[in-house]
Protein backbone atom coordinates (compact mmCIF):
# COMPACT_ATOMS: atom_id res chain seq x y z
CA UNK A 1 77.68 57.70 62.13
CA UNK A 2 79.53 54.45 62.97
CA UNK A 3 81.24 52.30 60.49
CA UNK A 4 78.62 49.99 60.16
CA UNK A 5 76.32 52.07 59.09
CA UNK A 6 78.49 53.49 56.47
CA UNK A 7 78.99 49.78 55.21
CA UNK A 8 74.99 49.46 55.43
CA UNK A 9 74.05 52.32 53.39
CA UNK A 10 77.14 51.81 50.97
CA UNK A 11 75.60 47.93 50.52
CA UNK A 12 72.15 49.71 49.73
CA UNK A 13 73.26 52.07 47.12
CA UNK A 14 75.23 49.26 45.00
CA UNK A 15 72.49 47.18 45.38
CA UNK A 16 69.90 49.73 44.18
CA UNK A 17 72.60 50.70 41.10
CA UNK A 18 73.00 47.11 40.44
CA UNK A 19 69.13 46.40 40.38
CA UNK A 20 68.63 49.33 38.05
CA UNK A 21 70.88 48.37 35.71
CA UNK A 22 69.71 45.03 35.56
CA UNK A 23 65.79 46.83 35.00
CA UNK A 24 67.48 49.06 32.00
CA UNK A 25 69.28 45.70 30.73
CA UNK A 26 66.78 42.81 31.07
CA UNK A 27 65.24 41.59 27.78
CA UNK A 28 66.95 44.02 25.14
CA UNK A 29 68.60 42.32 21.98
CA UNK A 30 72.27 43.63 21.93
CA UNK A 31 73.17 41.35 19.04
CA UNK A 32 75.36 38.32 18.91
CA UNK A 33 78.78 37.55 19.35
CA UNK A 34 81.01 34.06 18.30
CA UNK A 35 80.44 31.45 20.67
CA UNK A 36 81.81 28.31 18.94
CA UNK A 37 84.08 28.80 16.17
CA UNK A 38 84.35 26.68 13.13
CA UNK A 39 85.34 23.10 13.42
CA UNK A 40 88.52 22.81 12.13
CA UNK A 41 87.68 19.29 11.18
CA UNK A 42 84.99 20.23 8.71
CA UNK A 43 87.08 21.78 6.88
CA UNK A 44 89.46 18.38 6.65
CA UNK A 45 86.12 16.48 5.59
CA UNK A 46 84.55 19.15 3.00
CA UNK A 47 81.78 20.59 5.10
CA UNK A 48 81.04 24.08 5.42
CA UNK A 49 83.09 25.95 8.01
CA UNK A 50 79.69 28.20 9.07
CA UNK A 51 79.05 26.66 12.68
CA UNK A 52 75.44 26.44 13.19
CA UNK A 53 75.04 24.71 17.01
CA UNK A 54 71.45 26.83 17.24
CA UNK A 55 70.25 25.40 14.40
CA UNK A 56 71.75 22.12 15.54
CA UNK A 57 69.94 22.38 19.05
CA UNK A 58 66.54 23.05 16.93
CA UNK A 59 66.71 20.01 15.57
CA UNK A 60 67.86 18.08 18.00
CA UNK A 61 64.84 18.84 20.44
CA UNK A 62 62.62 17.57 17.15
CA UNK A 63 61.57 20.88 15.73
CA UNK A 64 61.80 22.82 12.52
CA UNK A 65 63.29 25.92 11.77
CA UNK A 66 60.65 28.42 10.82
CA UNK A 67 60.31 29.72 7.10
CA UNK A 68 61.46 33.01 7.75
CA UNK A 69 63.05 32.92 11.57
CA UNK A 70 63.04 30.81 14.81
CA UNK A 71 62.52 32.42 18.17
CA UNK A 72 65.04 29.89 19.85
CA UNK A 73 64.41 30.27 23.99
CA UNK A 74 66.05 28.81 26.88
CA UNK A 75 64.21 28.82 29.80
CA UNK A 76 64.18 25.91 33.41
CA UNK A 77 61.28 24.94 34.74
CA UNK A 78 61.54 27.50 38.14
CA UNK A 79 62.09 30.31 36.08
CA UNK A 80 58.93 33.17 36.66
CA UNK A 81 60.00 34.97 33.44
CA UNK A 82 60.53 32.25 31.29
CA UNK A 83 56.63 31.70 31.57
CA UNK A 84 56.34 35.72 30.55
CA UNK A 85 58.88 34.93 27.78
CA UNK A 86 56.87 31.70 26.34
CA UNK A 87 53.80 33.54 26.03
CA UNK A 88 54.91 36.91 24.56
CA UNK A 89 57.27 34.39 22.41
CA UNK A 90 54.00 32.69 21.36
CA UNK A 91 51.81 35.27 20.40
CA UNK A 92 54.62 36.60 18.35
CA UNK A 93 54.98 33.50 16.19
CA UNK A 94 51.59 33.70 16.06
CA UNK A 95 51.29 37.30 14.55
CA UNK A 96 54.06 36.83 12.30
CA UNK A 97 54.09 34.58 9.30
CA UNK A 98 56.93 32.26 9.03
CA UNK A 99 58.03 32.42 12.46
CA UNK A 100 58.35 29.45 15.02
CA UNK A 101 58.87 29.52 18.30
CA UNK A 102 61.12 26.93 19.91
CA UNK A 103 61.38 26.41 24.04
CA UNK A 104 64.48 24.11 25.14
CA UNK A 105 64.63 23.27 28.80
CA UNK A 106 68.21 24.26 29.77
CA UNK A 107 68.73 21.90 32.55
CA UNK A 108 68.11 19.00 30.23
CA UNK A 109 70.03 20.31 27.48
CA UNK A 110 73.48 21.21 29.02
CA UNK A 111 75.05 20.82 25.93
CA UNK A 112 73.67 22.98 23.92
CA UNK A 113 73.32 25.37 26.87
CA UNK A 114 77.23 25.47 26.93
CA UNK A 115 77.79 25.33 23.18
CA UNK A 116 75.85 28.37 22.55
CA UNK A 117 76.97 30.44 25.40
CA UNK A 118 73.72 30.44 27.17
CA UNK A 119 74.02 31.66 31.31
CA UNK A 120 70.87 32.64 32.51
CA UNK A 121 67.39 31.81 31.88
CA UNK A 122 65.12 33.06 30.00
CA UNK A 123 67.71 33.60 27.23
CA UNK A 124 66.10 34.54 23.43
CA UNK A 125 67.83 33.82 20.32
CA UNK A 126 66.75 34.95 16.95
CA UNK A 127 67.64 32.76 14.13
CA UNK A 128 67.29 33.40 10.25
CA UNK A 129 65.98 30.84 7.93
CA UNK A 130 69.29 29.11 7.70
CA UNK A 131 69.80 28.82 11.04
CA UNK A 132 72.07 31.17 11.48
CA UNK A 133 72.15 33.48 15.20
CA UNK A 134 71.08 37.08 14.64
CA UNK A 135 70.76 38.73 17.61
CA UNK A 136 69.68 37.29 21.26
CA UNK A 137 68.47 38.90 24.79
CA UNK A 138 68.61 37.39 28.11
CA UNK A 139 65.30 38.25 30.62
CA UNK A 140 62.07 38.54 29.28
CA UNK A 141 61.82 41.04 26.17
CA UNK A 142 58.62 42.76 25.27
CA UNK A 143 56.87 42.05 22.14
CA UNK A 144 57.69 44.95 20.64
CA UNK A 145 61.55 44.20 21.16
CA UNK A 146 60.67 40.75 19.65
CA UNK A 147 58.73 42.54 16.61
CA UNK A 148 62.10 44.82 16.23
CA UNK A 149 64.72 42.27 16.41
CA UNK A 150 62.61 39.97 13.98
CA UNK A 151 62.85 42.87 11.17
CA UNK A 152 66.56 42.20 11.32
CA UNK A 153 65.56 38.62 9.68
């Protein structure tokens, strides 16, 4: 075999690892990490330290937060799974009581987008009551992954 074929089939194979892992990866909540640290300013003027920029983002598009939790997604308006995401999203605040569901267009949010760490769309994040991030996924989760990471609330 020549060369190039060895650089063909090599190409193939970490494409086809790459693509798996993306199909074992896409949609599952893997919990949160610190995106924006506390303000060191609050502090100065007597606010709480505890950043909230999803809760901030909530109410900056002119929604509530949801009596027990907010499904918080960021989708663009191209995006094929976001559309999968907003239904399954949906029915879930629909099934469960005291849930809302919350869609922010990315591309005309940029700010929050950056302030909460978001890189591809559709990203899901779970808030609590307060506000607060619990967990998040990035594809399109199933509604049972949604039902599992909303018992964490």
């Amino acid at each position: 075999m020549t060369s190039g074929a060895w650089i063909a089939v090599g190409a193939v194979v970490l494409a086809l690892a790459f693509g798996l892992w993306r199909l074992g990866t896409d949609g599952r909540f893997r919990g949160t990490h610190v995106v924006r640290r506390s303000n060191p300013l609050l502090l100065e003027e007597g606010r709480s330290p505890v950043a909230r920029p999803a809760a901030e983002v909530v109410e900056a598009v002119g929604e509530t937060l949801g009596e027990r939790a907010t499904l918080l997604q960021f989708s663009s308006a191209f995006c094929a799974p976001c559309r999968a995401t907003r239904r399954v999203l949906a029915d879930v605040a629909g099934l469960v009581e005291g849930v809302a569901h919350v869609e922010v267009d990315a591309e005309h949010h940029l700010d929050a987008t950056r302030a909460l760490g978001i890189l591809r769309t559709p990203t899901t994040v779970v808030l609590d009551a307060a506000g607060l991030e619990i967990t998040r996924a990035t594809g399109a989760p199933t509604r049972d992954q949604v039902l599992s990471a909303l018992a964490q609330a």
